[in-house]
Protein backbone atom coordinates (compact mmCIF):
# COMPACT_ATOMS: atom_id res chain seq x y z
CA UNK A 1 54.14 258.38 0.77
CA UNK A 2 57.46 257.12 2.37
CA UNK A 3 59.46 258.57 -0.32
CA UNK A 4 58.16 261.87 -0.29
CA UNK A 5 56.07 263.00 2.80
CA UNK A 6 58.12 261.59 5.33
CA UNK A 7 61.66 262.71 3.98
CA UNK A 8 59.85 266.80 3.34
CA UNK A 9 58.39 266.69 7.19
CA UNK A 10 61.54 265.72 8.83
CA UNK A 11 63.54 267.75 6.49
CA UNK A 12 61.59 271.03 7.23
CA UNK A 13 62.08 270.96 10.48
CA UNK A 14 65.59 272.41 11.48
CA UNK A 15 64.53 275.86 11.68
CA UNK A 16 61.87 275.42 14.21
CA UNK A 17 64.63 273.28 16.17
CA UNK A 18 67.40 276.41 15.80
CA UNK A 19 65.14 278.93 16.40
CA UNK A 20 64.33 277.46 19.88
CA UNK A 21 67.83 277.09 20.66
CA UNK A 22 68.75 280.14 19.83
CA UNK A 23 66.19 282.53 21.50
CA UNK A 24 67.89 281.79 24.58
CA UNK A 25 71.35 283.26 23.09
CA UNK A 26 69.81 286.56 22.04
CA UNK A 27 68.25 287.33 24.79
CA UNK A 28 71.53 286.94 26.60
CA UNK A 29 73.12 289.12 23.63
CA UNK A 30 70.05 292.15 24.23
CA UNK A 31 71.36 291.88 27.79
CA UNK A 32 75.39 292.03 26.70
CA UNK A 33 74.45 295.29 24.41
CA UNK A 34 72.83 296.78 26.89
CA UNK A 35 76.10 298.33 28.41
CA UNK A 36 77.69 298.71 25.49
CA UNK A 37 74.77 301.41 24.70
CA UNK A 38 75.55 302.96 28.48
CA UNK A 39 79.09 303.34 27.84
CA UNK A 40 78.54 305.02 24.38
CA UNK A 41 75.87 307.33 26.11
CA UNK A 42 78.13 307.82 29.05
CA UNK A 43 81.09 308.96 26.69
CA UNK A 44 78.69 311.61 24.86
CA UNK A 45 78.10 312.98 28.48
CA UNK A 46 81.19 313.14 29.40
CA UNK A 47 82.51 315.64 26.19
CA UNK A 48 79.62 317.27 27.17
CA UNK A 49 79.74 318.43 30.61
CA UNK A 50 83.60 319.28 29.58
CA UNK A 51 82.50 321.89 27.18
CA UNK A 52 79.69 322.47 29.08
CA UNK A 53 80.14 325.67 32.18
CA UNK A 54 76.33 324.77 33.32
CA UNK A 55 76.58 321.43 34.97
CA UNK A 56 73.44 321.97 36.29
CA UNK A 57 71.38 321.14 33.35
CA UNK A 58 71.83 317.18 32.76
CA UNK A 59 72.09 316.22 29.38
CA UNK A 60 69.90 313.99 27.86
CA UNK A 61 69.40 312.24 24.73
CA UNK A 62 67.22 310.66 22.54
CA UNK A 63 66.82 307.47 20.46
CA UNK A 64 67.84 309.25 17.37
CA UNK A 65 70.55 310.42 18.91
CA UNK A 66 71.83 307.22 20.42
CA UNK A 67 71.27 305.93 16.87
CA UNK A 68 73.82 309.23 15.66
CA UNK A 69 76.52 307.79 17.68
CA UNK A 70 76.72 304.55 16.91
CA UNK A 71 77.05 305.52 13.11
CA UNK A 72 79.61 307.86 14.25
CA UNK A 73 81.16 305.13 15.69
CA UNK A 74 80.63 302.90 12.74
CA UNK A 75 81.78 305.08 10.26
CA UNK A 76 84.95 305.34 12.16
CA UNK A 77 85.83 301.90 11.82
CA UNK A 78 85.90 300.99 15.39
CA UNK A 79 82.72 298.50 14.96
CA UNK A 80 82.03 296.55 11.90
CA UNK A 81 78.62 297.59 9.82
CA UNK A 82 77.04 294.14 11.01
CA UNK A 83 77.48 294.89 14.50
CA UNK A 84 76.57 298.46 13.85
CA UNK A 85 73.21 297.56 12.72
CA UNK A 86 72.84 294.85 15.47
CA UNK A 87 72.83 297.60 18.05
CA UNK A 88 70.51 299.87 16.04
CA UNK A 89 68.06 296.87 16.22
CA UNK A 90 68.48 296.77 19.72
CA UNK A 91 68.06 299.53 20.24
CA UNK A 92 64.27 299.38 18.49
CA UNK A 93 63.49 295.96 19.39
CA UNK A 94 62.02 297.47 22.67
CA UNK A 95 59.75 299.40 20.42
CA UNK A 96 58.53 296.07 18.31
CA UNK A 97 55.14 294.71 18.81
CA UNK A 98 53.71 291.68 18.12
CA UNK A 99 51.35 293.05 15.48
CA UNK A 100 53.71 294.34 13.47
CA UNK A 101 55.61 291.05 13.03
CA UNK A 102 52.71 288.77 13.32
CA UNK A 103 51.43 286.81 10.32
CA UNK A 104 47.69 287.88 9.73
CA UNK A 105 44.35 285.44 10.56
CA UNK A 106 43.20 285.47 6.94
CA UNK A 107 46.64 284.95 5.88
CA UNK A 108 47.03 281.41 7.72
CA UNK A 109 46.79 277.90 5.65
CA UNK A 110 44.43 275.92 8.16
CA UNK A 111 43.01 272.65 8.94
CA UNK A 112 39.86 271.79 10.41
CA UNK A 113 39.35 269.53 13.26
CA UNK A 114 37.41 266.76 12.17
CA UNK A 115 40.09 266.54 8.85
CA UNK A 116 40.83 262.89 8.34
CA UNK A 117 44.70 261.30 7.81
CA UNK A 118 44.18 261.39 3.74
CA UNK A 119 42.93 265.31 4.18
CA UNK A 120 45.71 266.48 6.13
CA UNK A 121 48.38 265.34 4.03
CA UNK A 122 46.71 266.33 0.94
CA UNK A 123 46.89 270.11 2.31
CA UNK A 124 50.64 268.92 3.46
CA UNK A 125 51.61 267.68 0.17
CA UNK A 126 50.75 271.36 -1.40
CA UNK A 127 52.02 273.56 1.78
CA UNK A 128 55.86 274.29 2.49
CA UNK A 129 54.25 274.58 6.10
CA UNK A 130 54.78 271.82 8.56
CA UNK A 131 52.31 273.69 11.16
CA UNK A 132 48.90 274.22 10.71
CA UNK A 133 46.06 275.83 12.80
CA UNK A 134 43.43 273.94 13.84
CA UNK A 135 39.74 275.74 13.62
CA UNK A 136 36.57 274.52 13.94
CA UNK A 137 33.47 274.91 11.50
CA UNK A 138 33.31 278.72 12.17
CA UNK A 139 37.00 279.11 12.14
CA UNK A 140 37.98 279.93 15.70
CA UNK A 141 41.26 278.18 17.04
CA UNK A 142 41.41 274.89 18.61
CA UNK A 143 45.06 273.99 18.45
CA UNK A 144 47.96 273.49 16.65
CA UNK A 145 48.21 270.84 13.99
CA UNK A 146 52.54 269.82 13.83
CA UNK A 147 53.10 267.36 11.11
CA UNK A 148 55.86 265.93 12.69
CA UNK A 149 54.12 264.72 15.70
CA UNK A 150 51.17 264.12 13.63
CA UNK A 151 53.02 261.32 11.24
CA UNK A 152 55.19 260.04 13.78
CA UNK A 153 51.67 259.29 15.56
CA UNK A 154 50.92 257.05 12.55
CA UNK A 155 54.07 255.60 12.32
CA UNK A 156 54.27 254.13 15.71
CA UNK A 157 50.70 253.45 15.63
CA UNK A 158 49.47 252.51 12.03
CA UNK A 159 46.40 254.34 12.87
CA UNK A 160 45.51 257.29 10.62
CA UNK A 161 43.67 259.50 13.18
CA UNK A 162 42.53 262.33 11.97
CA UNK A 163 43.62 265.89 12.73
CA UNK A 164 42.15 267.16 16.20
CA UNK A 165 43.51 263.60 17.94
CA UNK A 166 47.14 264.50 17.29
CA UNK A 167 47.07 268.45 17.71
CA UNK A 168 48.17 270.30 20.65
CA UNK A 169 46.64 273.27 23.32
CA UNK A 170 47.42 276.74 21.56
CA UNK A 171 49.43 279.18 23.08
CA UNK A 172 48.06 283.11 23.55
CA UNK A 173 49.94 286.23 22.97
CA UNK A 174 48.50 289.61 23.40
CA UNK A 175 49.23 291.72 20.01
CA UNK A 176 50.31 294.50 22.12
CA UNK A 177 52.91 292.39 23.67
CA UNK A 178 56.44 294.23 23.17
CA UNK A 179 58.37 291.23 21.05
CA UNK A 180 61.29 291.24 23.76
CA UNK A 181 58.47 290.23 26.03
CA UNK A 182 56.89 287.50 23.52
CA UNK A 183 60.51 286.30 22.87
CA UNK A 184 60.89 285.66 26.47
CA UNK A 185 57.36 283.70 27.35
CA UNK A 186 57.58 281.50 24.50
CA UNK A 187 61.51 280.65 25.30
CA UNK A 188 60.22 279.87 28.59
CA UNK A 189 57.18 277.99 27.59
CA UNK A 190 59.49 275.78 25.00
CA UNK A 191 56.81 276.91 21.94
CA UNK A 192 57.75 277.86 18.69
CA UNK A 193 54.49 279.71 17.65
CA UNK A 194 52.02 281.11 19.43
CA UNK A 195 48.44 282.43 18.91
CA UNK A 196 47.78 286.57 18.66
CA UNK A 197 44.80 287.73 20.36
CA UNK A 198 43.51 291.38 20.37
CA UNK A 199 41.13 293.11 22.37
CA UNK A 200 38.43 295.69 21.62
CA UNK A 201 40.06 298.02 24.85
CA UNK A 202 42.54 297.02 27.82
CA UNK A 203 39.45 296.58 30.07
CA UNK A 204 37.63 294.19 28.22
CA UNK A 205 37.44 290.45 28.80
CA UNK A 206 36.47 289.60 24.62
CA UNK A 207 39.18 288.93 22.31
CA UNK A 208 39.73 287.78 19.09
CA UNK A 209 42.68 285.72 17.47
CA UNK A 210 44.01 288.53 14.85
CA UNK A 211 47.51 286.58 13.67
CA UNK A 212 49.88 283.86 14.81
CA UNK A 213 53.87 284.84 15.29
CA UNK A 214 56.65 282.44 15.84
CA UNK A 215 60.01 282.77 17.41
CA UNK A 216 61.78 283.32 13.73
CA UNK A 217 59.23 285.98 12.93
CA UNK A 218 61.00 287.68 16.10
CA UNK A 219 64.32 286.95 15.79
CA UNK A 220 63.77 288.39 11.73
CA UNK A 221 62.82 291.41 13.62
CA UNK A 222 66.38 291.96 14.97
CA UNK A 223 68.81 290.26 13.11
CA UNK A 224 67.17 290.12 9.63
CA UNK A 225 66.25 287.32 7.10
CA UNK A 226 66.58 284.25 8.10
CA UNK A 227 66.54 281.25 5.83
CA UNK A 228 67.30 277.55 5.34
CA UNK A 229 67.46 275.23 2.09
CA UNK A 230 63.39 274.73 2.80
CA UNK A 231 62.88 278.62 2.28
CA UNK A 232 61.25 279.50 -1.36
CA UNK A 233 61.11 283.00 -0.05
CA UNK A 234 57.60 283.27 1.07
CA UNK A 235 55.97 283.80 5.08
CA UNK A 236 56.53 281.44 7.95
CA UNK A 237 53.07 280.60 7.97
């Protein structure tokens, strides 16, 4: 046990920990783009209305176009292809939903909430996961079951509790939700992983948990992979 569960849960744990710290520094980098993507929009106006006799039509332009000019720009050299595609993502990350990014219900590995000490870690032992759902007998969503919290539990208590004593209140996210948005609410409510809920229509008060999404399924979403030793190249979750 001491020489292989404890050194895997503390070990898989350093991308949850980065992930939270940096959320806060893209959101800030979103916001720094932001007038970068005015001042290349501003310069297409401006060759524009100088070619332009009828300055009373105001140009306009759309995404695709925005995205035109900042490969024009890229192939020029003045911005390096990274960057490039940084701002392209930017510039669709408004468009991104949490159901697009969003791990699927039936796609989970959960626990159930009367699962005792020994059952947990057998699932553990066979999971790269180190958070599980909790659901009751029917399946619906209790909590979240975090390893780390759960063994530390035993180790400062030498009681093996079983899994719905150590698991914490889930957090909701509409799949609708725009991921900028998500981002945002679960930087602000210090949570790594929330719980995707969808409703029948906007109007109605039923919903159903559809997914679960964490904040490196959204940062994936605008910078690309990311990846740690503990990666074997399959889902979050």
């Amino acid at each position: 046990f001491a020489a292989e569960m404890l050194p895997k849960s503390f070990g898989m744990n350093r991308s949850e920990y980065f992930s939270v710290l940096i959320a806060p520094v893209i959101i800030g980098a979103m916001k720094l783009l932001r007038p970068l993507v005015a001042a290349f929009t501003a310069v297409s106006r401006f060759f524009s209305r100088l070619f332009i006799k009828d300055n009373s039509t105001s140009a306009t332009y759309t995404e695709e176009e925005l995205h035109d000019i900042v490969n024009t720009i890229a192939d020029e050299g003045t911005i390096e292809p990274e960057k490039s595609q940084l701002i392209k993502s930017a510039l669709n990350f408004s468009d991104v939903l949490v159901e697009s990014i969003m791990t699927p219900w039936d796609k989970t590995e959960k626990i159930r909430k009367d699962a005792s000490f020994d059952e947990v870690m057998a699932v553990y032992s066979k999971s790269k996961h180190t958070r599980f759902p909790l659901v009751d007998d029917e399946g619906r969503p209790l909590g979240l079951l975090h390893i780390r919290l759960f063994l530390n539990s035993y180790l400062q208590n030498n009681i093996k509790q079983n899994a719905a004593e150590v698991s914490s209140e889930p957090f909701y996210i509409d799949s609708k939700t725009p991921a900028e948005m998500a981002l945002r609410e679960m930087s602000e409510s210090k949570t790594n992983l929330a719980f995707v809920i969808s409703r029948p229509d906007e109007k109605s008060t039923h919903t159903e948990t559809v997914g679960i999404v964490t904040v490196e399924d959204i940062l994936e979403s605008l910078v690309g992979d990311i990846s740690d030793e503990s990666d074997d190249g399959g889902d979050v979750l």
